[in-house]
N, C-alpha and C. Protein backbone atom coordinates (compact mmCIF):
# COMPACT_ATOMS: atom_id res chain seq x y z
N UNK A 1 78.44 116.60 114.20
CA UNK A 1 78.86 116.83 112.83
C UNK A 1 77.81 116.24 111.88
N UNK A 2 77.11 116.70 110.90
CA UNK A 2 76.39 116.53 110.60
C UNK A 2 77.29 115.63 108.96
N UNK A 3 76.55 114.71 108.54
CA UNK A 3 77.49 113.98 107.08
C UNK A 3 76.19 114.68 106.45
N UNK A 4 76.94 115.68 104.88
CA UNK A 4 76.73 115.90 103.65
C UNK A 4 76.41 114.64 102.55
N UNK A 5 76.20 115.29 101.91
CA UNK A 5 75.97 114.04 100.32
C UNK A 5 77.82 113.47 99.96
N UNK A 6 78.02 114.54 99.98
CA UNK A 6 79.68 114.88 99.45
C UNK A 6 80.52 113.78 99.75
N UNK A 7 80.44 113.77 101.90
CA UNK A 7 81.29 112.96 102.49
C UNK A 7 81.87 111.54 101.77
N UNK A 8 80.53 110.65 101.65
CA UNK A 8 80.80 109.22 101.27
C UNK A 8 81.78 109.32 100.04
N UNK A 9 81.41 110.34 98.75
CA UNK A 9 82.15 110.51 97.44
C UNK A 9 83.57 111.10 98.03
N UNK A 10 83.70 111.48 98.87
CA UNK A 10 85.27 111.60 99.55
C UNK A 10 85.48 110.25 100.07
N UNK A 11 85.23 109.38 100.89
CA UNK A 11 85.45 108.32 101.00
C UNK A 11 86.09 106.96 100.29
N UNK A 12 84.99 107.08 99.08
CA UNK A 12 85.10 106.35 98.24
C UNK A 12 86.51 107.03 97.40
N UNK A 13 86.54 108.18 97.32
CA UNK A 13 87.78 108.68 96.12
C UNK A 13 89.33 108.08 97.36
N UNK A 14 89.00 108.39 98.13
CA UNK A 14 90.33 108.45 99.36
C UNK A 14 90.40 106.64 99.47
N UNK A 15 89.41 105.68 99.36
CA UNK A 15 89.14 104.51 100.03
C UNK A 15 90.08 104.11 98.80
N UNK A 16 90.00 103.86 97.27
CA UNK A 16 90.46 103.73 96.37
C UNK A 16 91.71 104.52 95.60
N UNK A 17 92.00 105.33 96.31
CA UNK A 17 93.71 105.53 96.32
C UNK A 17 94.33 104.90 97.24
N UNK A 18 93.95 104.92 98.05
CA UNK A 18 94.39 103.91 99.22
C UNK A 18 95.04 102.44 98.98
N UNK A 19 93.96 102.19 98.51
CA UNK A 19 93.55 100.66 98.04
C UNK A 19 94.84 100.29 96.64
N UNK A 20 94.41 101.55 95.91
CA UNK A 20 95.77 101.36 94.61
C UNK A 20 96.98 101.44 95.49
N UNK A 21 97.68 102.48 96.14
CA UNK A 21 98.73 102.30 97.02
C UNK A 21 99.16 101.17 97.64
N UNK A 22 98.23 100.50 98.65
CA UNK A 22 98.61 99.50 99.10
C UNK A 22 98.71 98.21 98.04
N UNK A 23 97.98 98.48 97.02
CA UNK A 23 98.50 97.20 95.85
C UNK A 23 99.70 97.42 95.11
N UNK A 24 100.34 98.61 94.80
CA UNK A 24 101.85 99.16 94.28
C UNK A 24 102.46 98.39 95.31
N UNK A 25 102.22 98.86 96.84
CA UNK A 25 103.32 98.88 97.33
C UNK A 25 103.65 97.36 97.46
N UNK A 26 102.41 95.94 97.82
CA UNK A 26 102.39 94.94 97.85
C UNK A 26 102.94 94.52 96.51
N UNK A 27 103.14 94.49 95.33
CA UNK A 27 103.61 94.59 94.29
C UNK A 27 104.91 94.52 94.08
N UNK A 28 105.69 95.59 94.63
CA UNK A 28 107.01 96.32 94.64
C UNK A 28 107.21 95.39 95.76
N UNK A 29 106.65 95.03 97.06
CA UNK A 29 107.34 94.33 97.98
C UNK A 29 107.83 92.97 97.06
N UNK A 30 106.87 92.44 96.85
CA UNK A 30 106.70 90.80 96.31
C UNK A 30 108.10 91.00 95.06
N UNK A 31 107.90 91.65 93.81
CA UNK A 31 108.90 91.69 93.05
C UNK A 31 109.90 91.74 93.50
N UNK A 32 110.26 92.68 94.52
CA UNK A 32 111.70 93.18 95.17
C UNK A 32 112.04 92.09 95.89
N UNK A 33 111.48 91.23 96.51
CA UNK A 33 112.44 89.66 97.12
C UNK A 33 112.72 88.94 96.42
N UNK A 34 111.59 88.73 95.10
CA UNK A 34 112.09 87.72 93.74
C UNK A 34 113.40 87.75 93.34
N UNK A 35 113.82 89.60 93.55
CA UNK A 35 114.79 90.05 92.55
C UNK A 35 116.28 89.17 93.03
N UNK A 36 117.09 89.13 92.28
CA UNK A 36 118.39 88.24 92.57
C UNK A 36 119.26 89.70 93.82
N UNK A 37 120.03 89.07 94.50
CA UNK A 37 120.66 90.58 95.32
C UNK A 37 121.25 91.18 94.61
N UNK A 38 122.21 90.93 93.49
CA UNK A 38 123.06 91.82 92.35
C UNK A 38 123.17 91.25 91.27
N UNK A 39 122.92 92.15 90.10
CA UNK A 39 123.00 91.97 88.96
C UNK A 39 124.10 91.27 88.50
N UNK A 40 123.95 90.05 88.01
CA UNK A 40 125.33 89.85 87.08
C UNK A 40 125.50 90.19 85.88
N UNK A 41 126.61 90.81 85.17
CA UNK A 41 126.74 91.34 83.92
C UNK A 41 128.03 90.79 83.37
N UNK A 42 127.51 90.13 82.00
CA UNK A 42 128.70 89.48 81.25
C UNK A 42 130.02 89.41 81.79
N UNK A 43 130.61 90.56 81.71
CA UNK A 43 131.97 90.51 82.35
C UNK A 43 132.48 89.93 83.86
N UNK A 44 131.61 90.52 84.39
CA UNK A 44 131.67 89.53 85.84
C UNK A 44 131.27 87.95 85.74
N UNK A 45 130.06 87.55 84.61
CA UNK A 45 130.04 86.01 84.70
C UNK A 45 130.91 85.29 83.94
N UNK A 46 131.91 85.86 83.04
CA UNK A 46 133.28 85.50 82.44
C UNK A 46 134.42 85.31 84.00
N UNK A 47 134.30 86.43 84.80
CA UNK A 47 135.40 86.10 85.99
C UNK A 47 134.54 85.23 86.44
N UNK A 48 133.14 85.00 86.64
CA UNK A 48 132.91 83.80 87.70
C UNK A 48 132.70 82.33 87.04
N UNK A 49 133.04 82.02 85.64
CA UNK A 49 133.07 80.73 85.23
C UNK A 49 131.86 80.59 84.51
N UNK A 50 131.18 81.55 84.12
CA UNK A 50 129.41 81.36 84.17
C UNK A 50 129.41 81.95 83.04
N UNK A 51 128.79 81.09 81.72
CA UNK A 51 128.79 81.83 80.64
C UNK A 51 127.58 82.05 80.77
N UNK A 52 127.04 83.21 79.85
CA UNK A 52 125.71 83.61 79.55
C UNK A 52 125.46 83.58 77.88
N UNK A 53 124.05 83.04 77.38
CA UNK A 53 123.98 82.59 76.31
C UNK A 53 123.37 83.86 75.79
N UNK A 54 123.12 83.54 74.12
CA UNK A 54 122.95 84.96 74.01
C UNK A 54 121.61 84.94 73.57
């Protein structure tokens, strides 16, 4: 198989979507464990004793 001029500029375009992908997805991982497991919303932190300030 012979490599064109072209190839590497495919490389590089494919190497750097790549690269953005795997930083979204590392991103979205990291945020998504920070996140609390369920939202609390006013009314539920009134049943659980837990005021929320405003």
């Amino acid at each position: 198989m012979k490599i064109t001029a072209a190839e590497p500029h495919y490389l590089i375009t494919f190497g750097m979507i790549g690269l953005f992908l795997a930083i979204m997805i590392a991103v979205l991982y990291a945020t998504n464990n920070k996140a609390p497991p369920f939202l609390i919303t006013p009314s539920a932190a009134d049943r659980m004793g837990r005021g929320i300030s405003p």
